[in-house]
PDB file of N, CA and C in Angstrom:
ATOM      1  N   UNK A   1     -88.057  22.339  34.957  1.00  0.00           N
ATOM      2  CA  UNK A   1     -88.018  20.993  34.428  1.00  0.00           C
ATOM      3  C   UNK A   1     -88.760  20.945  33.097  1.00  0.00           C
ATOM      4  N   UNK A   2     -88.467  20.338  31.858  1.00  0.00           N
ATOM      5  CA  UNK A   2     -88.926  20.450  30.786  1.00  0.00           C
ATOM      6  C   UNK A   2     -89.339  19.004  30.315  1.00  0.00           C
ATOM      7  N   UNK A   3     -90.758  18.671  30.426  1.00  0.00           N
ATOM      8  CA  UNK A   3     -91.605  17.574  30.300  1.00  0.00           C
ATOM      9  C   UNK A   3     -91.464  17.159  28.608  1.00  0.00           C
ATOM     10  N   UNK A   4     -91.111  16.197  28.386  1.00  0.00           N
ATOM     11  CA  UNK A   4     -91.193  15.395  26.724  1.00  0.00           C
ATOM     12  C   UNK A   4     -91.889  14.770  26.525  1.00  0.00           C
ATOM     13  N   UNK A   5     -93.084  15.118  25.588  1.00  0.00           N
ATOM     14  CA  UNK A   5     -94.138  13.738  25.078  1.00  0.00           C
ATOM     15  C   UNK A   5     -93.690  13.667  23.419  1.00  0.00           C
ATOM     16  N   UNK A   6     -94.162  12.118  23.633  1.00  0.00           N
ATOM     17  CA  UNK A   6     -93.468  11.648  21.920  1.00  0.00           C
ATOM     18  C   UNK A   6     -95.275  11.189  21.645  1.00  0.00           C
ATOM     19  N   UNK A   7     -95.606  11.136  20.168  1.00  0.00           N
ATOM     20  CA  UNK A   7     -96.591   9.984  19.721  1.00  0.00           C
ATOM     21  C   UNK A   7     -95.580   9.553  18.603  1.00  0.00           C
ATOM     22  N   UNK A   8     -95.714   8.032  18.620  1.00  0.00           N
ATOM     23  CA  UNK A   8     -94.495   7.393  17.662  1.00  0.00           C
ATOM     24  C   UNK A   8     -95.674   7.074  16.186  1.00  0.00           C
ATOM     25  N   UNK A   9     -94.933   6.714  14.971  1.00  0.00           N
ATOM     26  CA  UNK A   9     -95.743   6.456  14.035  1.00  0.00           C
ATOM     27  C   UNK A   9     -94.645   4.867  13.411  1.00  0.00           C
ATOM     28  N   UNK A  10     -95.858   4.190  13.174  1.00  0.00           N
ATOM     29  CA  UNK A  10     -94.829   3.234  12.325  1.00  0.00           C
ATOM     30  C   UNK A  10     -96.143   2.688  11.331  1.00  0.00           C
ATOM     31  N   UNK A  11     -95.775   1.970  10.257  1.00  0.00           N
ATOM     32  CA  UNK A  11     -96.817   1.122   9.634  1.00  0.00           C
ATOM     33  C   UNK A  11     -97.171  -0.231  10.231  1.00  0.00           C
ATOM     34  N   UNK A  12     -96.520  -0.753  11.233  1.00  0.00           N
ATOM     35  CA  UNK A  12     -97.132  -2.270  11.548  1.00  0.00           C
ATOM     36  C   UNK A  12     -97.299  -1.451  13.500  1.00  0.00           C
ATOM     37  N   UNK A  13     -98.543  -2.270  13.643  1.00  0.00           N
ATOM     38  CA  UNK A  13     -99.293  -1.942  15.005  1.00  0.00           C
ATOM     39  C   UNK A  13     -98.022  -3.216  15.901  1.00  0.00           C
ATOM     40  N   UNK A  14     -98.204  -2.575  17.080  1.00  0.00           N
ATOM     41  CA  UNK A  14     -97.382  -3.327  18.421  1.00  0.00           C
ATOM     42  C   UNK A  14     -98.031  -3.783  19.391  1.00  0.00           C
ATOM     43  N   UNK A  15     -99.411  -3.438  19.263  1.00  0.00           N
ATOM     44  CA  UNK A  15    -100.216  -4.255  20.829  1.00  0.00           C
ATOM     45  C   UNK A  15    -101.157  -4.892  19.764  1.00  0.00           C
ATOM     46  N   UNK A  16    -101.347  -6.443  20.586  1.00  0.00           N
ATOM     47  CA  UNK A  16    -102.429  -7.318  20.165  1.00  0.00           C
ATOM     48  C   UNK A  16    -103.841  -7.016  20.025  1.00  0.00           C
ATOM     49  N   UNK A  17    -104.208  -5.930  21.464  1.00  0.00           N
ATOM     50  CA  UNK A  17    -105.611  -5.256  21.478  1.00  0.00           C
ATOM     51  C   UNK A  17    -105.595  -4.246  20.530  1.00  0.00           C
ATOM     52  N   UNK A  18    -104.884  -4.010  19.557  1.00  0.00           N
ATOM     53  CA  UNK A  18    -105.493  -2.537  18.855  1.00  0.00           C
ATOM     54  C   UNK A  18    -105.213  -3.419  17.138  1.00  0.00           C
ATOM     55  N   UNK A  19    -105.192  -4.905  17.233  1.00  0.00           N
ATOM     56  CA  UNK A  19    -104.891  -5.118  15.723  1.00  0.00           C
ATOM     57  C   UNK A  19    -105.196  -6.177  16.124  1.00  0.00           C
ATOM     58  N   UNK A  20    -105.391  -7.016  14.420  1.00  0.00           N
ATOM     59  CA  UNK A  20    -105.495  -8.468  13.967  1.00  0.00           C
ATOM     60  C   UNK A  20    -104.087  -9.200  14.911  1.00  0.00           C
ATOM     61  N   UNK A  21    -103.981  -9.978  15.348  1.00  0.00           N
ATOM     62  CA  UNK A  21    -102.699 -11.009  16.053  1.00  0.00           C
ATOM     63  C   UNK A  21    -101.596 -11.038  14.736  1.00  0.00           C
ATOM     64  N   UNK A  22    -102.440 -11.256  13.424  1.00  0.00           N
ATOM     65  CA  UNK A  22    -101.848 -11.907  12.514  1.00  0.00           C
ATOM     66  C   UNK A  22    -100.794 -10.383  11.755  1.00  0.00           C
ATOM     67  N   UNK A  23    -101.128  -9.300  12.465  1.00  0.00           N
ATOM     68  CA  UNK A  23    -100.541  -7.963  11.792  1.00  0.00           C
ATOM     69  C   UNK A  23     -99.699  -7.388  12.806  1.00  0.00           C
ATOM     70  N   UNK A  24     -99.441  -7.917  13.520  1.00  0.00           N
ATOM     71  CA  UNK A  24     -98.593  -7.372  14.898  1.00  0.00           C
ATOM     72  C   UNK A  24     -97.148  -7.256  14.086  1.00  0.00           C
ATOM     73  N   UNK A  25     -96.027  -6.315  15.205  1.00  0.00           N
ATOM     74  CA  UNK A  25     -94.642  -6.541  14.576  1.00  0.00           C
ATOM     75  C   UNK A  25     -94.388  -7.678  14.992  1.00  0.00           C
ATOM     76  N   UNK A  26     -93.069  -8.603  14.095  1.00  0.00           N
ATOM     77  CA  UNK A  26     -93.022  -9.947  14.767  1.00  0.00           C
ATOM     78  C   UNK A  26     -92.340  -9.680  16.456  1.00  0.00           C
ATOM     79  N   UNK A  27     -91.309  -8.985  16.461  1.00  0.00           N
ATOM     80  CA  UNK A  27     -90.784  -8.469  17.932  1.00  0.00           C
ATOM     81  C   UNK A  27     -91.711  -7.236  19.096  1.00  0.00           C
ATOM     82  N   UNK A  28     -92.814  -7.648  19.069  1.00  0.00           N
ATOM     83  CA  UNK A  28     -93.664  -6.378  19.075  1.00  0.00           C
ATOM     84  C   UNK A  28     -93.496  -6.282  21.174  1.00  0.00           C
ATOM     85  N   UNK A  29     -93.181  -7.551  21.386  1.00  0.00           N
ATOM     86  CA  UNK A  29     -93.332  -7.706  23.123  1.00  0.00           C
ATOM     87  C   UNK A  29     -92.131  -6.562  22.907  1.00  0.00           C
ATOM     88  N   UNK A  30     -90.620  -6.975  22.569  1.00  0.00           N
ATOM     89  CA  UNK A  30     -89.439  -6.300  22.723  1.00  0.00           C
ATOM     90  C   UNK A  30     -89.714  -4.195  22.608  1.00  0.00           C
ATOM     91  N   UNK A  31     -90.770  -4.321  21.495  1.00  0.00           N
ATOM     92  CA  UNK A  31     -90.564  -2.690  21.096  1.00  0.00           C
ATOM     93  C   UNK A  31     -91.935  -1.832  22.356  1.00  0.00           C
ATOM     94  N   UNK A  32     -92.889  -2.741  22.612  1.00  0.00           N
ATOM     95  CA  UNK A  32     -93.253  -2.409  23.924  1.00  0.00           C
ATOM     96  C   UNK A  32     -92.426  -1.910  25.230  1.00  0.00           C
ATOM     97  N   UNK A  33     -91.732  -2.985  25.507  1.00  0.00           N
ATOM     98  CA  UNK A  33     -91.035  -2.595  26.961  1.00  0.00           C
ATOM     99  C   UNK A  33     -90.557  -1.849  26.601  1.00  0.00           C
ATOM    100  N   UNK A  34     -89.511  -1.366  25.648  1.00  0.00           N
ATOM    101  CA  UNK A  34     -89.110   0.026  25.152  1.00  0.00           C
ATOM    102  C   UNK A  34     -89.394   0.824  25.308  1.00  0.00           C
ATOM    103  N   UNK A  35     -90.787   0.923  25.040  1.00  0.00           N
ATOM    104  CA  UNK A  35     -91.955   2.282  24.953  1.00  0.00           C
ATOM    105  C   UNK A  35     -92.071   2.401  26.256  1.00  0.00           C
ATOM    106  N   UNK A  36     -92.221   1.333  27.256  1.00  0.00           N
ATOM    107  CA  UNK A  36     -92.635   1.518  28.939  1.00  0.00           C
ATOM    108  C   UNK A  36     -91.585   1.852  29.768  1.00  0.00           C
ATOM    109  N   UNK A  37     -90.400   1.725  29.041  1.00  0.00           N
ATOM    110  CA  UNK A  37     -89.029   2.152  29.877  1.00  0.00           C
ATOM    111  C   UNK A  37     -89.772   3.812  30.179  1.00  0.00           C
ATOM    112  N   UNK A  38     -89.880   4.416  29.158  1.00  0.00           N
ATOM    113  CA  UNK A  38     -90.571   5.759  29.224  1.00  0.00           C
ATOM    114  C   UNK A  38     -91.449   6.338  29.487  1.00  0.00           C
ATOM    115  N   UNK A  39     -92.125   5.851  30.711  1.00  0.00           N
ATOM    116  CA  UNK A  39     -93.449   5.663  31.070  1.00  0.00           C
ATOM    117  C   UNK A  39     -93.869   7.485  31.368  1.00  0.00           C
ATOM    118  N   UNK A  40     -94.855   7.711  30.525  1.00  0.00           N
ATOM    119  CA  UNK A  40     -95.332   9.311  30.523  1.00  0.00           C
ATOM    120  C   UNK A  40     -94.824   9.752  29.160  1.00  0.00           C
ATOM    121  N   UNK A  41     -93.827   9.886  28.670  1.00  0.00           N
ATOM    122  CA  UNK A  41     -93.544  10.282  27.353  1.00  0.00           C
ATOM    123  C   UNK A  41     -94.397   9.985  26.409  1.00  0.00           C
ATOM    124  N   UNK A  42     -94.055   8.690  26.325  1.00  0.00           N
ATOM    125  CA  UNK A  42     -94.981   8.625  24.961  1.00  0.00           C
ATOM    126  C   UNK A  42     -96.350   8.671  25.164  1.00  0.00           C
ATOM    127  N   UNK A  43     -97.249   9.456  24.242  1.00  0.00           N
ATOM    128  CA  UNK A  43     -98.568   9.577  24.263  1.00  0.00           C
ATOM    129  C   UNK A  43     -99.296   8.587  23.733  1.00  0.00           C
ATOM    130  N   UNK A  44     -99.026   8.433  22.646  1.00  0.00           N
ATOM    131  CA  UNK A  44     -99.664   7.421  21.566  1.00  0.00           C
ATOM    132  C   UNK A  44     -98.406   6.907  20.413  1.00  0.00           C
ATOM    133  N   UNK A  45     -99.138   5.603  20.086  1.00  0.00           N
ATOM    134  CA  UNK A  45     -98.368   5.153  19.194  1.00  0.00           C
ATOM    135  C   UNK A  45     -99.459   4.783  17.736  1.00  0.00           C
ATOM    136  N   UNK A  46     -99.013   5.040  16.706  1.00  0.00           N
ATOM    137  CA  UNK A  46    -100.232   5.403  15.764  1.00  0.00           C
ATOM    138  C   UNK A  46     -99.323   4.463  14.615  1.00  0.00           C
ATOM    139  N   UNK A  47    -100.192   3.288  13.922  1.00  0.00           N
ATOM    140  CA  UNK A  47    -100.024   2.716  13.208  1.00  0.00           C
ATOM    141  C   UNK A  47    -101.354   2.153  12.041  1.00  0.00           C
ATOM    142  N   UNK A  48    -100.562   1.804  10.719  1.00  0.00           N
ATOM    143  CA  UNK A  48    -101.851   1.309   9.990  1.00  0.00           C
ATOM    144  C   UNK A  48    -102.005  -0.281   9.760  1.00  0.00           C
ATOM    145  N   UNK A  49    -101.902  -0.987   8.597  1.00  0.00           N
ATOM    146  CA  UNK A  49    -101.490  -2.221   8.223  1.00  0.00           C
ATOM    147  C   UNK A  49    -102.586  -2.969   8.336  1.00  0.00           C
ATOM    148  N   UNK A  50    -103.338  -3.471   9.684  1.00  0.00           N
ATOM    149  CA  UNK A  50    -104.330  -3.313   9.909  1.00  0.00           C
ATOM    150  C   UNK A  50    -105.447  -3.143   9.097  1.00  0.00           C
ATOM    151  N   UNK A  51    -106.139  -3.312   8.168  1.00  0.00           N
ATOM    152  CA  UNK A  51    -107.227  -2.775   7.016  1.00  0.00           C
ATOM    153  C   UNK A  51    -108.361  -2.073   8.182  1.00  0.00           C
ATOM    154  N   UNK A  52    -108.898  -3.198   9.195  1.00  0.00           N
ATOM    155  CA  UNK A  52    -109.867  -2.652   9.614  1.00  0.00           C
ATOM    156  C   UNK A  52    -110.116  -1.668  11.147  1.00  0.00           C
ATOM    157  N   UNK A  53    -108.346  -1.666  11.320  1.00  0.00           N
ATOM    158  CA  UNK A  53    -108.458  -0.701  11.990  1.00  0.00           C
ATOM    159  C   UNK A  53    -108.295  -0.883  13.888  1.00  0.00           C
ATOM    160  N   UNK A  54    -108.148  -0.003  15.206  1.00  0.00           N
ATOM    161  CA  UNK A  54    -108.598  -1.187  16.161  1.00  0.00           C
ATOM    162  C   UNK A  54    -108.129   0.601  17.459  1.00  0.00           C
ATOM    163  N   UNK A  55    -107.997   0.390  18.002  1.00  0.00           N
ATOM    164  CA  UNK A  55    -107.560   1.311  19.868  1.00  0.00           C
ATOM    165  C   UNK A  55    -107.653   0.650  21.113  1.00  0.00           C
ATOM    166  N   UNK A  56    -106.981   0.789  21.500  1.00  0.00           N
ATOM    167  CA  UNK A  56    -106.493   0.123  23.305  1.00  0.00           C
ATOM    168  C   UNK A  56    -105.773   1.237  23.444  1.00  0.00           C
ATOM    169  N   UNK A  57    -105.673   1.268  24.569  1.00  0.00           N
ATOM    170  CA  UNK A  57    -104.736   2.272  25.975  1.00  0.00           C
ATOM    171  C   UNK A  57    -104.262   1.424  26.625  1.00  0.00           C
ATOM    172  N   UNK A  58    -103.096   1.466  26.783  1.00  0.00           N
ATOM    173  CA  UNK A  58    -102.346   0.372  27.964  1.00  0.00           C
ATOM    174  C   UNK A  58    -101.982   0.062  28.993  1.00  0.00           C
ATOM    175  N   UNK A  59    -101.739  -0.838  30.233  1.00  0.00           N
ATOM    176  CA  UNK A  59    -101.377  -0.136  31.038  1.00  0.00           C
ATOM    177  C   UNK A  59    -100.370   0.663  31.562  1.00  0.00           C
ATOM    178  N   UNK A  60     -99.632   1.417  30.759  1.00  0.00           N
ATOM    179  CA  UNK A  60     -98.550   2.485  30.622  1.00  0.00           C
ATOM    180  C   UNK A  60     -99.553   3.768  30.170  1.00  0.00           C
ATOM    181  N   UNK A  61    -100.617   3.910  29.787  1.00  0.00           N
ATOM    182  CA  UNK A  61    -101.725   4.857  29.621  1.00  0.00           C
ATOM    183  C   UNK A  61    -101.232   5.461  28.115  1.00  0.00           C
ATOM    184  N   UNK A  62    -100.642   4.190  27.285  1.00  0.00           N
ATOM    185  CA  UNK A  62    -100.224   5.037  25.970  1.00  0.00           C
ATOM    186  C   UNK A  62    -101.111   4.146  25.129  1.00  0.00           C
ATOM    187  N   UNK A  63    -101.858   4.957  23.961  1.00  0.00           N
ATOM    188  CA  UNK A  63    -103.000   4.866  23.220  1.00  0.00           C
ATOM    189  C   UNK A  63    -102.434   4.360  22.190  1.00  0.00           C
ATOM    190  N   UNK A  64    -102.901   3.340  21.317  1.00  0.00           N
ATOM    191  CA  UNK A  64    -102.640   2.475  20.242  1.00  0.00           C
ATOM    192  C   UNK A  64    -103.415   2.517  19.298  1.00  0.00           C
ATOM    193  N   UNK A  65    -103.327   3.229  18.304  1.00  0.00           N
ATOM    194  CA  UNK A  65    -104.502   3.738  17.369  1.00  0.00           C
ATOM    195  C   UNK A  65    -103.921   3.094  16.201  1.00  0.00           C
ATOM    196  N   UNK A  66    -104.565   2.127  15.543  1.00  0.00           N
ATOM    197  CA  UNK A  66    -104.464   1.688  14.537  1.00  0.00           C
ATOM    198  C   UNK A  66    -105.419   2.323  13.340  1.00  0.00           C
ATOM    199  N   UNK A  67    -105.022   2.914  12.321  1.00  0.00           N
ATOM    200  CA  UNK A  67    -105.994   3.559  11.021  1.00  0.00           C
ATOM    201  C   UNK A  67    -106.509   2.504  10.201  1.00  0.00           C
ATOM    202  N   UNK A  68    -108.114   2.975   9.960  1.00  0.00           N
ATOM    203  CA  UNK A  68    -108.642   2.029   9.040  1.00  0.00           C
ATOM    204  C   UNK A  68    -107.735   2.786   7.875  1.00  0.00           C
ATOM    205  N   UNK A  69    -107.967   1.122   7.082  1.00  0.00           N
ATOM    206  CA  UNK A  69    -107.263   1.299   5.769  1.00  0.00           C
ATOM    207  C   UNK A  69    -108.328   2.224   4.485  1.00  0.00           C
ATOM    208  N   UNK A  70    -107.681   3.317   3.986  1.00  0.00           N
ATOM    209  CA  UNK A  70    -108.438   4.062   3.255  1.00  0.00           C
ATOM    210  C   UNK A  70    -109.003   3.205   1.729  1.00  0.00           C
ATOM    211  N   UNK A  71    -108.568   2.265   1.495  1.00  0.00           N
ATOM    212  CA  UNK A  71    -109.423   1.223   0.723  1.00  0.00           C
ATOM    213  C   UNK A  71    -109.806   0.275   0.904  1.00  0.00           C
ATOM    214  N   UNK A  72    -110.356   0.478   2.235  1.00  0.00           N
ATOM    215  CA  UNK A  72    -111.651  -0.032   2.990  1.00  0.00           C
ATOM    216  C   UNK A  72    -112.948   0.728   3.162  1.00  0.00           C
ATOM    217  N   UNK A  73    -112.773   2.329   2.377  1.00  0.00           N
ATOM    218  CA  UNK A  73    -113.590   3.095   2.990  1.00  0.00           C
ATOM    219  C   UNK A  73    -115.048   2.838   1.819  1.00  0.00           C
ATOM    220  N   UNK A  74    -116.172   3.583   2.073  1.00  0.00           N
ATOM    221  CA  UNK A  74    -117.278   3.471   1.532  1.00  0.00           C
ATOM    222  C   UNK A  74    -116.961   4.904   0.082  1.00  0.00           C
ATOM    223  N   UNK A  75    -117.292   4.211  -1.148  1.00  0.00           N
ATOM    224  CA  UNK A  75    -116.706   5.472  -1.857  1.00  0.00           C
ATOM    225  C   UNK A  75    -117.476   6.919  -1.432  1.00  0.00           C
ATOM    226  N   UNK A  76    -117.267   7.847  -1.526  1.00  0.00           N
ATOM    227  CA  UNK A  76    -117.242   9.236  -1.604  1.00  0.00           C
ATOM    228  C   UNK A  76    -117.188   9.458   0.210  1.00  0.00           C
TER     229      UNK A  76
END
């Protein structure tokens, strides 16, 4: 049997706990259940947009890593 893990990348975050409300995708409930149809595959879903950044795990156990924005950072 040959096991598939995905981590997806997009620029706008999909869970409310790993971002601002105001930076979510607007269809973000719809691209969730998507992701949970596949429950185990996907590992993580990794997004920016976000400036300051955010992580939750869900209960589908897939990790939501939002990146601080690199001109947010402290120079050097």
């Amino acid at each position: 049997m040959i096991t598939c893990r995905s981590r997806t990348t997009s620029h706008i975050p999909i869970h409310p706990s790993a971002c601002d409300a105001l930076d979510l995708l607007w269809n973000y409930k719809e691209l969730l259940d998507l992701l949970w149809t596949f429950e185990g595959t996907v590992l993580a879903y990794i997004a920016g947009h976000d400036h300051d950044g955010g992580y939750f795990r869900d209960r589908k156990n897939i990790h939501h890593l939002t990146l601080h924005a690199i001109v947010e950072c402290e120079p050097n």
